[in-house]
N, C-alpha and C. Protein backbone atom coordinates (compact mmCIF):
# COMPACT_ATOMS: atom_id res chain seq x y z
N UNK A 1 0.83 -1.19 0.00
CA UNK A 1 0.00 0.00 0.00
C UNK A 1 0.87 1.25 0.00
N UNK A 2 0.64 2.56 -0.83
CA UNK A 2 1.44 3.31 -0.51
C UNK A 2 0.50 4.19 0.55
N UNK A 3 1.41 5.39 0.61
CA UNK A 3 0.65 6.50 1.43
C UNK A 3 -0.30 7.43 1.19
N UNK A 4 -1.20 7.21 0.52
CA UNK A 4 -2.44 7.92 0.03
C UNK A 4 -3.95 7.85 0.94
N UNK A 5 -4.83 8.44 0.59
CA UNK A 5 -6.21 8.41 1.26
C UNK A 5 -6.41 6.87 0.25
N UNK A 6 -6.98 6.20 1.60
CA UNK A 6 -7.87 4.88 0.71
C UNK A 6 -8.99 4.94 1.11
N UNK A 7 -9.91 4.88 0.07
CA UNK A 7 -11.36 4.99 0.03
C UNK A 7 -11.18 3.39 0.69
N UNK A 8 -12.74 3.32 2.00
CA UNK A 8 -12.90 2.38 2.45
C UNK A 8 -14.28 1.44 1.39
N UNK A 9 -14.07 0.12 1.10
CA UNK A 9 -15.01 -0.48 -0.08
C UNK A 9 -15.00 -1.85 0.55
N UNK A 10 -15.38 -2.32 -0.27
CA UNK A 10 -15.54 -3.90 0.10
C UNK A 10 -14.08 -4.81 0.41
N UNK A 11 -13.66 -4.73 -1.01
CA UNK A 11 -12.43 -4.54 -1.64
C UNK A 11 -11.08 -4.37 -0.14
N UNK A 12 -11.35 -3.19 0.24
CA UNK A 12 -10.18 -3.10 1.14
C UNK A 12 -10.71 -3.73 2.43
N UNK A 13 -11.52 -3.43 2.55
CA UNK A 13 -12.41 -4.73 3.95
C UNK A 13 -11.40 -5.47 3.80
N UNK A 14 -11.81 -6.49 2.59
CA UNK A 14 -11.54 -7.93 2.33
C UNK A 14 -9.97 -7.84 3.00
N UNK A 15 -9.11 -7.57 2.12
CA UNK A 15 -8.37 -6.81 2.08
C UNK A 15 -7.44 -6.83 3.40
N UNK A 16 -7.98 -6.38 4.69
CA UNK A 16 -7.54 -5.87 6.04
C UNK A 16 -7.68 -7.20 6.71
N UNK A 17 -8.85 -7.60 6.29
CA UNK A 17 -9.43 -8.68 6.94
C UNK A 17 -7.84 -9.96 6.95
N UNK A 18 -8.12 -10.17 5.58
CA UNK A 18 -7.18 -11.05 5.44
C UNK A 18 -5.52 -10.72 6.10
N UNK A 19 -5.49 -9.77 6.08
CA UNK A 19 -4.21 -8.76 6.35
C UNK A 19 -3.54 -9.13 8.01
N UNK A 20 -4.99 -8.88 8.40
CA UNK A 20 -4.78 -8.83 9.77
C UNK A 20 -5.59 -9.24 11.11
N UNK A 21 -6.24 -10.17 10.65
CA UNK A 21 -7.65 -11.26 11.03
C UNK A 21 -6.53 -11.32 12.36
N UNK A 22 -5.65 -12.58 12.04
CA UNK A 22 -5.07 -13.59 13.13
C UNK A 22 -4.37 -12.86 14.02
N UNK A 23 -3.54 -11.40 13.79
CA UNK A 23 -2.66 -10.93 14.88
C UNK A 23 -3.80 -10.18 15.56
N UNK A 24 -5.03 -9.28 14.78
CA UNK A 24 -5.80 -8.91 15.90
C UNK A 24 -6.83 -9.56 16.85
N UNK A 25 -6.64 -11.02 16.63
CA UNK A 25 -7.64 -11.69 16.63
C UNK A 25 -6.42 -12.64 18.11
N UNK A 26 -5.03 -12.26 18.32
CA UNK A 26 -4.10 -12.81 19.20
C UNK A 26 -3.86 -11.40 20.00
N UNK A 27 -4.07 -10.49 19.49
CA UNK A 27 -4.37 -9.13 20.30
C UNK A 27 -5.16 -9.29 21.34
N UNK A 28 -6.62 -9.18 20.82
CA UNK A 28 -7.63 -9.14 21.68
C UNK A 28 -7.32 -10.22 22.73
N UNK A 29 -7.38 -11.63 22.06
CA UNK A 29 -7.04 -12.86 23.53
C UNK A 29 -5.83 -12.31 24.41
N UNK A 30 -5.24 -11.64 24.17
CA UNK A 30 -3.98 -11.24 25.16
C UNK A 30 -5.11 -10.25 26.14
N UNK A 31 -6.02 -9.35 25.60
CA UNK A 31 -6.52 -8.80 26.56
C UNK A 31 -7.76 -9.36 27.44
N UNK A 32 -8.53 -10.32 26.41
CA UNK A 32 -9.74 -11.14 27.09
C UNK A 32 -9.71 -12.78 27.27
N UNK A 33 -8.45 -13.45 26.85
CA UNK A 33 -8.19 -14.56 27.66
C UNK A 33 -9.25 -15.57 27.18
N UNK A 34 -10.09 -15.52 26.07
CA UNK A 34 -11.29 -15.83 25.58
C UNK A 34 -11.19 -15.73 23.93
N UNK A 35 -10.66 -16.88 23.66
CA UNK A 35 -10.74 -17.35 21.74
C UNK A 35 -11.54 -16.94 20.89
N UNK A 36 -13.00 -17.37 21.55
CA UNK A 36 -14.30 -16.93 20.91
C UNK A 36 -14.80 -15.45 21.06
N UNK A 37 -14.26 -14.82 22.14
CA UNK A 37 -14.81 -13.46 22.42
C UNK A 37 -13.56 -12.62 21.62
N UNK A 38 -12.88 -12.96 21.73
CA UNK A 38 -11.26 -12.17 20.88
C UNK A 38 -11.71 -12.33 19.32
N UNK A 39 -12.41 -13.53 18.54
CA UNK A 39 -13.37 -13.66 17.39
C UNK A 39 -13.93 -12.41 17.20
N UNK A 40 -14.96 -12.12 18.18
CA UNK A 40 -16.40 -11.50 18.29
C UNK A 40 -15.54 -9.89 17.96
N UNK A 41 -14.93 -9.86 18.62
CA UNK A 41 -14.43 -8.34 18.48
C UNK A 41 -13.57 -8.00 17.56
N UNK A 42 -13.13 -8.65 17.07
CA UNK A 42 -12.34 -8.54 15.79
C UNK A 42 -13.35 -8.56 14.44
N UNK A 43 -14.60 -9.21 14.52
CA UNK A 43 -15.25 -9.45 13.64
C UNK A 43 -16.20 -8.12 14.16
N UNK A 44 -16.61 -8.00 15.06
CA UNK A 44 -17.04 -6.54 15.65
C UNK A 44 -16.43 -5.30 14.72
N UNK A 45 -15.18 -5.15 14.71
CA UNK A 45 -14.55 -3.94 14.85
C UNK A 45 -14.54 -4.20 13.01
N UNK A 46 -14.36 -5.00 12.42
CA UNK A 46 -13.88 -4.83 10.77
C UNK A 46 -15.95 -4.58 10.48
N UNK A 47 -17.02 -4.63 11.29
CA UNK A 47 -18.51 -4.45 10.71
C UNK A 47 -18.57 -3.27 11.42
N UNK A 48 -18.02 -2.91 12.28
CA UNK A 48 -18.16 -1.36 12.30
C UNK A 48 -17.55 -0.48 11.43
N UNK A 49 -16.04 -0.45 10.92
CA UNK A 49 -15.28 0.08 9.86
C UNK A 49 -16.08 0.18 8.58
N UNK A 50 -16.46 -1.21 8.34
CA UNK A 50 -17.92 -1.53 7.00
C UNK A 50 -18.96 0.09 7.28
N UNK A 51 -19.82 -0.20 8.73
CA UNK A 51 -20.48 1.17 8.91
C UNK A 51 -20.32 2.19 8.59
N UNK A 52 -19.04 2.61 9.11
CA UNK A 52 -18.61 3.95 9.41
C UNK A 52 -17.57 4.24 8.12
N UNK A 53 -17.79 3.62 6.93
CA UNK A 53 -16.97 3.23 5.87
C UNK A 53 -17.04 4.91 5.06
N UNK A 54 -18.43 5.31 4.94
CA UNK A 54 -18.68 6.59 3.85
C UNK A 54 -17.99 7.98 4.80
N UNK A 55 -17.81 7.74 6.05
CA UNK A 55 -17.47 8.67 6.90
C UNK A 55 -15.82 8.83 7.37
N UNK A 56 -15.25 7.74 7.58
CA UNK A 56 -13.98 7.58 7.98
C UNK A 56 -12.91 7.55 6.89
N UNK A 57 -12.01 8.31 6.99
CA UNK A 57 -10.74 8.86 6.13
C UNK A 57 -9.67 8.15 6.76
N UNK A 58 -9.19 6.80 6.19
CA UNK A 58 -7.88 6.39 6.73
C UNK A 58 -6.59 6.71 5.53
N UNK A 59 -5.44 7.14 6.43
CA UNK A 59 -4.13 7.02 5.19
C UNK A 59 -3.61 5.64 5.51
N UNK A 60 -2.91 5.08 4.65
CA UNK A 60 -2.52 3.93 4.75
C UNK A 60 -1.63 3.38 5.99
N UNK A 61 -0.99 4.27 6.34
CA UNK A 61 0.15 4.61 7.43
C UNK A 61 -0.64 4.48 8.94
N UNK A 62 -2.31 4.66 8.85
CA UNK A 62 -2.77 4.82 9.91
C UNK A 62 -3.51 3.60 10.18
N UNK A 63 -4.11 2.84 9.02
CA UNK A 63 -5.01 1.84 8.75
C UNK A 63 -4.30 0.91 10.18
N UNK A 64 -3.56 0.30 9.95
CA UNK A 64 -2.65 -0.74 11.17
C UNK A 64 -3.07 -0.20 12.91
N UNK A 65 -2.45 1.20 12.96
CA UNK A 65 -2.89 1.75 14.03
C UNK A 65 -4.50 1.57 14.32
N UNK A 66 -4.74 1.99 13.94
CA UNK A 66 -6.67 2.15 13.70
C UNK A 66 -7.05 0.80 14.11
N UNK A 67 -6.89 -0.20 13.90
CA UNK A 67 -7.72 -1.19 13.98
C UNK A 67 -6.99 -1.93 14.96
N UNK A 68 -5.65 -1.85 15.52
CA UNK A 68 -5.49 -2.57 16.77
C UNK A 68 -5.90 -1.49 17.95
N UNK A 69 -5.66 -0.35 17.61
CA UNK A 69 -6.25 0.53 18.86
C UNK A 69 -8.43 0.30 18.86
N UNK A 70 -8.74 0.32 17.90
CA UNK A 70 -10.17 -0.52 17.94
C UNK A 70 -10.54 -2.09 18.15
N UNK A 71 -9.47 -2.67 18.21
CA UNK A 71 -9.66 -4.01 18.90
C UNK A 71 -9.23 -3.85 20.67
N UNK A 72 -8.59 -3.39 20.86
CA UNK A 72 -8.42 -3.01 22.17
C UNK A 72 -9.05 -1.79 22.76
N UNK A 73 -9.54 -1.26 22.05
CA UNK A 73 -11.22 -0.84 22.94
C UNK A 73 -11.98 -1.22 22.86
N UNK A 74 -12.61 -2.43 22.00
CA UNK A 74 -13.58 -3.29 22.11
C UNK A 74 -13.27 -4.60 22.72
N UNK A 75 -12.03 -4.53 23.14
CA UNK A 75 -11.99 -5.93 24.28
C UNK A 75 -12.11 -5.36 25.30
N UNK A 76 -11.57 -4.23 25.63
CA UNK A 76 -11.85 -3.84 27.41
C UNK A 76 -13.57 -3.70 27.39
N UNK A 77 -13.78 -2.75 26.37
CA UNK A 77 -15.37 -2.98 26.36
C UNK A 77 -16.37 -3.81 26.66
N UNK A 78 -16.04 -4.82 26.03
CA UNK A 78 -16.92 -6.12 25.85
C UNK A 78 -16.51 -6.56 27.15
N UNK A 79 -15.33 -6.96 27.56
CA UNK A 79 -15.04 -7.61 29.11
C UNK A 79 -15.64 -6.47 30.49
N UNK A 80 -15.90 -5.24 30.46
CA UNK A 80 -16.45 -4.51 31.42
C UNK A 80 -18.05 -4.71 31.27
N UNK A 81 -18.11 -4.35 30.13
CA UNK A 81 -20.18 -4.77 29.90
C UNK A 81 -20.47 -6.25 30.27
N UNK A 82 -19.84 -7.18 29.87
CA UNK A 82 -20.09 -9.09 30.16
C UNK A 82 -19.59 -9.58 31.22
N UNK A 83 -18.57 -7.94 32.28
CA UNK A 83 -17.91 -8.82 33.37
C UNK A 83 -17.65 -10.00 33.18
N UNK A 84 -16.60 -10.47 32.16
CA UNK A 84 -16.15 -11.67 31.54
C UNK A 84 -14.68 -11.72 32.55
N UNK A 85 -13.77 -10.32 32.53
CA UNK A 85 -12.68 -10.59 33.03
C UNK A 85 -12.10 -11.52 33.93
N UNK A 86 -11.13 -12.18 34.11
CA UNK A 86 -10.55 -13.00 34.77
C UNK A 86 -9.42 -13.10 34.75
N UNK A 87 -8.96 -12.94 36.09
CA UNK A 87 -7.27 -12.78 36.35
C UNK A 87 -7.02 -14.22 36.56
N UNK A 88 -5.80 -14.37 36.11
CA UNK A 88 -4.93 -15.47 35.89
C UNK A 88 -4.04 -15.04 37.22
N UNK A 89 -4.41 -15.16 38.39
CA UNK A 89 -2.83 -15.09 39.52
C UNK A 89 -1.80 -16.07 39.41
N UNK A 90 -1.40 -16.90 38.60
CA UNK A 90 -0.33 -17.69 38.69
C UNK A 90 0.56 -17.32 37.36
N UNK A 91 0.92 -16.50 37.62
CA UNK A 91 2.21 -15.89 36.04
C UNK A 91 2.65 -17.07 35.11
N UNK A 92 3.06 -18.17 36.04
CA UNK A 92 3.44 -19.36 34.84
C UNK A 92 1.86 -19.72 34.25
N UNK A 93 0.93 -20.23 35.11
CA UNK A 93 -0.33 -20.03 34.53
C UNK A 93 -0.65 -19.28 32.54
N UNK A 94 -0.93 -18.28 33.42
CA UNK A 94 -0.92 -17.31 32.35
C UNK A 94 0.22 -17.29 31.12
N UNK A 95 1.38 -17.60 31.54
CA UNK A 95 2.23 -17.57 30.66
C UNK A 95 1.92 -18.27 29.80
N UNK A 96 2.05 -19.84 30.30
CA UNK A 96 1.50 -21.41 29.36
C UNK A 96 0.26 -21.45 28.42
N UNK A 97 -0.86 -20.11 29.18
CA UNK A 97 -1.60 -20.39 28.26
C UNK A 97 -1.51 -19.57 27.16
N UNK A 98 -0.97 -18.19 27.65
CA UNK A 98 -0.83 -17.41 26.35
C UNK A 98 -0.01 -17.83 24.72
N UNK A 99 1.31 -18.95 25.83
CA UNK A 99 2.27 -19.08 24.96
C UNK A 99 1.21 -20.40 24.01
N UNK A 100 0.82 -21.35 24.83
CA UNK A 100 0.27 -22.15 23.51
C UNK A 100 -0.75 -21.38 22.58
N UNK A 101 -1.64 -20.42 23.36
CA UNK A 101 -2.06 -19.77 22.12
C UNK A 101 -1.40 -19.07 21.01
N UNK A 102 -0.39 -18.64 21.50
CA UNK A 102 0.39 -18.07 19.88
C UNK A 102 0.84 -19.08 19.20
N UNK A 103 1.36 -20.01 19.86
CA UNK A 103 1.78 -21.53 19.12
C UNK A 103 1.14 -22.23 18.12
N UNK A 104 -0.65 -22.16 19.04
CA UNK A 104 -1.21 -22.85 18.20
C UNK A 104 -1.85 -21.99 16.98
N UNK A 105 -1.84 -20.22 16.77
CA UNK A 105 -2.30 -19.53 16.15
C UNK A 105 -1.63 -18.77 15.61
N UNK A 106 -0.10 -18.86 15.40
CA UNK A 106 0.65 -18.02 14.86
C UNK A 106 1.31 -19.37 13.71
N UNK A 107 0.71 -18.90 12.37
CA UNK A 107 0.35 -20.04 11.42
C UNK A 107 1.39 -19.13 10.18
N UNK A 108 1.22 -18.34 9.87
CA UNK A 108 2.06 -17.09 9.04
C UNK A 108 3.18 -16.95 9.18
N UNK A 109 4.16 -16.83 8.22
CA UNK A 109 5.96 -16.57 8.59
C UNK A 109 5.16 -14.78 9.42
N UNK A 110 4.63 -13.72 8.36
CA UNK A 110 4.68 -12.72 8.68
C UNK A 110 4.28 -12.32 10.31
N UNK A 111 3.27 -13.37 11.02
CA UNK A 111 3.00 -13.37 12.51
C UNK A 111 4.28 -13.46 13.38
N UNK A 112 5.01 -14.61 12.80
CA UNK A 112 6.33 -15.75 13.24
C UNK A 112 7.06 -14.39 13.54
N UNK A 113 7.11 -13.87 12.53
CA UNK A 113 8.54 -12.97 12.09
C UNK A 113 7.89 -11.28 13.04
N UNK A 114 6.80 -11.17 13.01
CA UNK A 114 6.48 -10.17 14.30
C UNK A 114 6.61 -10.13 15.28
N UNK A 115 5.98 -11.43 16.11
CA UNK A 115 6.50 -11.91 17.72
C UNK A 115 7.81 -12.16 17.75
N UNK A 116 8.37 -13.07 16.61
CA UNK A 116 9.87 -12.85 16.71
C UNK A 116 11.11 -11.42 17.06
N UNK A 117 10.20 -10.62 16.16
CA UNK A 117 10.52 -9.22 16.11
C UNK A 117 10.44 -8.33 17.45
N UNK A 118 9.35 -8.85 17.97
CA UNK A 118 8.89 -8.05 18.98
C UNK A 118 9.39 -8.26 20.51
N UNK A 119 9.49 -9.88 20.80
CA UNK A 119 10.43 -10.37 21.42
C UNK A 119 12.11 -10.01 21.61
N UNK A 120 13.09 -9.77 20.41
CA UNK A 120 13.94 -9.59 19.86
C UNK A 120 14.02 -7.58 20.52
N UNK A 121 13.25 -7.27 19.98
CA UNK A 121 13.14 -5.62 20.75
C UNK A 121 13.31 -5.92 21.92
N UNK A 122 12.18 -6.22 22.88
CA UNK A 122 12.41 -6.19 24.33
C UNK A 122 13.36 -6.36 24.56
N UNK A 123 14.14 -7.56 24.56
CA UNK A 123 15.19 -8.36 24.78
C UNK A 123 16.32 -6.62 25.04
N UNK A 124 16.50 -6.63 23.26
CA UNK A 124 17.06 -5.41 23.42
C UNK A 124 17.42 -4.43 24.23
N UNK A 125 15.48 -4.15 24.31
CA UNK A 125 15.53 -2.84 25.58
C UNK A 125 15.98 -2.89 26.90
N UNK A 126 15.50 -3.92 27.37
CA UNK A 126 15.96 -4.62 28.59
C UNK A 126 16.86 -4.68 28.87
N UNK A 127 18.23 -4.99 28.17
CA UNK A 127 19.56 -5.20 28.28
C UNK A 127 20.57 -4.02 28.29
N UNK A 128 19.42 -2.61 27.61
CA UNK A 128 20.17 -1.37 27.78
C UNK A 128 19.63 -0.95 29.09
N UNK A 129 18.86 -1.45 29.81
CA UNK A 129 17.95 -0.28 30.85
C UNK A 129 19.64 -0.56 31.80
N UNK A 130 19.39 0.74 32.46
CA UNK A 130 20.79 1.03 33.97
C UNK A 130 20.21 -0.32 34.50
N UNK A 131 21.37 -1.27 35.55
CA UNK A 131 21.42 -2.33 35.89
C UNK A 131 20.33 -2.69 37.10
N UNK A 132 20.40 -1.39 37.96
CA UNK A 132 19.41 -1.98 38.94
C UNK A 132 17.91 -2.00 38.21
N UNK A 133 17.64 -1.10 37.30
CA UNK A 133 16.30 -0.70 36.68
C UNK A 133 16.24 -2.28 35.73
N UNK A 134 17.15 -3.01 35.24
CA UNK A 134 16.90 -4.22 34.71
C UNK A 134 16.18 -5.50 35.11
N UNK A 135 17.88 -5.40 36.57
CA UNK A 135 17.18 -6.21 37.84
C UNK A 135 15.44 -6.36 38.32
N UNK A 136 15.32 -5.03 38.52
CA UNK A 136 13.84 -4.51 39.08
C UNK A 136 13.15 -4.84 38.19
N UNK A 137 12.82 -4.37 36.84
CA UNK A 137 12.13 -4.92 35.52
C UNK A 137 11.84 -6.58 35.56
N UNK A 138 12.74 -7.39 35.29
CA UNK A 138 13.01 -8.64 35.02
C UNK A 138 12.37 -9.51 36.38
N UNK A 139 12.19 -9.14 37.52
CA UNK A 139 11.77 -9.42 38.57
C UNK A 139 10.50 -9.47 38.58
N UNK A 140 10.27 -8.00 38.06
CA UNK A 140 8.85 -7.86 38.45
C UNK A 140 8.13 -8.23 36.84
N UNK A 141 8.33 -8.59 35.73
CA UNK A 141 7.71 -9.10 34.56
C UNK A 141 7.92 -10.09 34.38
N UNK A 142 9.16 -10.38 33.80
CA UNK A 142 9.79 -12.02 33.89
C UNK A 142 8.94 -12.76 35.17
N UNK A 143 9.19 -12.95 36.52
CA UNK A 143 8.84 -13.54 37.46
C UNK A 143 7.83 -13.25 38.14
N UNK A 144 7.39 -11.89 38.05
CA UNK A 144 5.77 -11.52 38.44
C UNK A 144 6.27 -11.40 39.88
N UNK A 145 7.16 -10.89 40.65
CA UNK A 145 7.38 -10.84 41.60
C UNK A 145 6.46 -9.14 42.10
N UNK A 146 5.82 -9.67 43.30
CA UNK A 146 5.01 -7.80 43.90
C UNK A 146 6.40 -6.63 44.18
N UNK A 147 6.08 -5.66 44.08
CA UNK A 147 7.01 -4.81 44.40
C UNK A 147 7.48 -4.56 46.05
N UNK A 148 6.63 -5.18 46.94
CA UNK A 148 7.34 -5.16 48.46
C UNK A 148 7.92 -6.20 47.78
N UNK A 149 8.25 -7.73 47.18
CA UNK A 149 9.04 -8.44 47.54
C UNK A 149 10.68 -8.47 46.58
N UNK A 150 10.63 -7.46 45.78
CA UNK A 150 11.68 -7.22 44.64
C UNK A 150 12.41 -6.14 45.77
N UNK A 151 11.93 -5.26 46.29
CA UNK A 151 12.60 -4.22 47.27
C UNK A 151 13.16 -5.33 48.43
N UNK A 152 12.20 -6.30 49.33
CA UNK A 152 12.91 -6.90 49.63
C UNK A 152 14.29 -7.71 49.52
N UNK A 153 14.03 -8.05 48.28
CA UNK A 153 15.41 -8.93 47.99
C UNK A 153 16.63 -7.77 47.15
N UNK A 154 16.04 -6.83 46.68
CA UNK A 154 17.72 -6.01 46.45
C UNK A 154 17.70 -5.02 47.62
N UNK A 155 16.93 -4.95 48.48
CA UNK A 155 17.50 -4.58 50.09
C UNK A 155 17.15 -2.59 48.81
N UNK A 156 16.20 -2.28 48.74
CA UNK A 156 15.85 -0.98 48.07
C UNK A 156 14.10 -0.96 48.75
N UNK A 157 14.22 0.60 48.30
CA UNK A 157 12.98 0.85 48.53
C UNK A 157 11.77 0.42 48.12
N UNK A 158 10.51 0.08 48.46
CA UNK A 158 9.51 0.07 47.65
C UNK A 158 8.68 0.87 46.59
N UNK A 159 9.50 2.56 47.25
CA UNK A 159 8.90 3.61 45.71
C UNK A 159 10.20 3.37 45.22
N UNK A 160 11.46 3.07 45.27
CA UNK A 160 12.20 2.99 44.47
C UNK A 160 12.05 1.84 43.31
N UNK A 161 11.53 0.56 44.03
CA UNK A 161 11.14 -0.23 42.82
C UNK A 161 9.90 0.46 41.89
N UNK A 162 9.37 1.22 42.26
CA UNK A 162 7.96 1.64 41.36
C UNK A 162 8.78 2.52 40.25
N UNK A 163 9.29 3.37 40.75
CA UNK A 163 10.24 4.37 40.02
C UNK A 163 11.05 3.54 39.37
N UNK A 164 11.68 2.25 39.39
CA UNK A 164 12.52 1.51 38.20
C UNK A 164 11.34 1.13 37.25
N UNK A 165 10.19 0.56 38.02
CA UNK A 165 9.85 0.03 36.57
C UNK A 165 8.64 1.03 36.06
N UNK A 166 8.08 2.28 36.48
CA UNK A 166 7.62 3.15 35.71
C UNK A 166 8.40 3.40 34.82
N UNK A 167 9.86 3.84 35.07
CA UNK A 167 10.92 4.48 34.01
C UNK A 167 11.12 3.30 33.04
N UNK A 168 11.14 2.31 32.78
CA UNK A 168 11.42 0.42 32.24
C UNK A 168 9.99 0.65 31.48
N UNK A 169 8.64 0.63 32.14
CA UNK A 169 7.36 0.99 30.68
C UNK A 169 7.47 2.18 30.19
N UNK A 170 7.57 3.29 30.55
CA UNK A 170 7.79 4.26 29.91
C UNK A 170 8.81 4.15 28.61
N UNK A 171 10.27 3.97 29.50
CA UNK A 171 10.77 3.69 27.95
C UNK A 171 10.70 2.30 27.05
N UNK A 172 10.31 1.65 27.73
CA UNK A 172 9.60 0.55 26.72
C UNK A 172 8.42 1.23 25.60
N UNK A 173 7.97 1.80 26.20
CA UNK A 173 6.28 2.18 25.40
C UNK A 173 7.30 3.49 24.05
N UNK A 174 8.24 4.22 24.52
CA UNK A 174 9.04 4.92 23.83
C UNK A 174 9.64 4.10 22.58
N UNK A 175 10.58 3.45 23.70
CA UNK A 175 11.15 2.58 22.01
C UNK A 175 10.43 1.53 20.98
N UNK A 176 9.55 1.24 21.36
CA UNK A 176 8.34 0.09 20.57
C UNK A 176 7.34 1.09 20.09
N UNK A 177 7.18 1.98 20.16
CA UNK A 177 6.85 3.24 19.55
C UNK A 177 7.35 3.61 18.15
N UNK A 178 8.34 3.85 19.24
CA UNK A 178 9.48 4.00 17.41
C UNK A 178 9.79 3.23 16.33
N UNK A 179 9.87 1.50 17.03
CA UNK A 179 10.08 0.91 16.42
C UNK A 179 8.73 0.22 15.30
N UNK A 180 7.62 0.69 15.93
CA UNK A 180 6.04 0.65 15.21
C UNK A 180 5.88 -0.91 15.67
N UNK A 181 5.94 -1.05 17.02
CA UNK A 181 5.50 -2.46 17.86
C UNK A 181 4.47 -2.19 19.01
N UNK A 182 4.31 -1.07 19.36
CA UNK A 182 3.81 -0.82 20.48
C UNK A 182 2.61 -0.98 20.55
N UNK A 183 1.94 -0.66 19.09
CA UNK A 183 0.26 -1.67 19.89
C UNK A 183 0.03 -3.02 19.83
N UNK A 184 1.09 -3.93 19.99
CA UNK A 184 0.84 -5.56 19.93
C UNK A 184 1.68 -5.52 21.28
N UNK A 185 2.56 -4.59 21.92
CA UNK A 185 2.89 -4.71 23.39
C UNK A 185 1.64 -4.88 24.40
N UNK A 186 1.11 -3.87 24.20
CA UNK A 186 -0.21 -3.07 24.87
C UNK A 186 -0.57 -4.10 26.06
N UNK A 187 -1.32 -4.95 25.36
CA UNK A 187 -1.81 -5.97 26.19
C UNK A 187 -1.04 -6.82 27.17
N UNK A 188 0.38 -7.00 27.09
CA UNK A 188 1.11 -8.18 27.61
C UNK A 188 0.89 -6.81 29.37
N UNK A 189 1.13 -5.89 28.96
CA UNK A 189 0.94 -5.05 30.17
C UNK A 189 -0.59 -4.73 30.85
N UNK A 190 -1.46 -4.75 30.43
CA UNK A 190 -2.65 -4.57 30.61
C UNK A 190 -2.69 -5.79 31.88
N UNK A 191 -2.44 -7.41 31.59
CA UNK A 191 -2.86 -7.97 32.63
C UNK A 191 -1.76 -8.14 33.92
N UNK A 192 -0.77 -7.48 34.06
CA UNK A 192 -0.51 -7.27 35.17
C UNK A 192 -1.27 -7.00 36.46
């Protein structure tokens, strides 16, 4: 696609659909934990676009943005109206299930080669953050450790751990920004 106004038609529906069915459709389950409801809203959000088709002006550059930031307001949506939500308290829990879901639904080199991508960033970022701010990070994401018990064990404060890893999402949300990853991050933070 280049960078022009695209008239919204059937045509580019189709189009998006096919484009980007399965990563927004591994989006949403990152935020609602629910296969069939992560369906619903993905298929939601491309019959509203259909709607709002004679009215809405996308440039091509924005189309991507647009529709994962509308799948992730129609999953928090749908999970606050259906009180569907459900916390996973066991981090490996949650981990196992997320991870077989990408396993079993990341079918595309181009998916493969995104999570690969996206993984590959963090990694990155992580490895530049200052050392205690790593420590603190990796503790508290990697291992899901609470912030009294990460202060406990590097013998630091408890606003000092908040202050490592505010500064750790912040510039996370900065550099996956830049790097045009940051709305497929979104969610891995949401269920904290």
């Amino acid at each position: 696609m280049n960078n022009t106004l695209n008239p919204i038609n059937l045509n580019t529906i189709e189009q998006l659909f096919k484009q980007y069915y399965k990563v927004l459709k591994m989006y949403s389950f990152r935020v609602t934990l629910d296969e069939e409801l992560a369906e619903d809203v993905v298929q939601d959000v491309f019959f509203e676009l259909w709607q709002k088709r004679e009215t809405l002006v996308l440039r091509d550059e924005t189309i991507k943005s647009y529709l994962f930031k509308a799948v992730y307001n129609q999953s928090i949506n749908i999970i606050k109206r259906e009180e569907r939500y459900v916390r996973v308290e066991d981090n490996e829990e949650r981990s196992s299930l997320l991870d077989n879901y990408v396993k079993e639904n990341t079918q595309s080199s181009e998916q493969s080669l995104l999570l690969k991508e996206l993984d590959s960033e963090i990694k990155v970022f992580v490895q530049a953050l200052p050392p205690q701010c790593r420590k603190v990070f990796i503790l508290s994401r990697r291992y899901g450790l609470k912030n009294k018990d990460i202060a406990e064990q590097l013998d630091i404060s408890v606003k000092a751990v908040e202050k490592h890893i505010t500064k750790a999402l912040f510039g996370l949300k900065e550099y996956l920004t830049e790097k045009g990853l940051f709305p497929i991050i979104l969610c891995l933070f949401l269920m904290n």
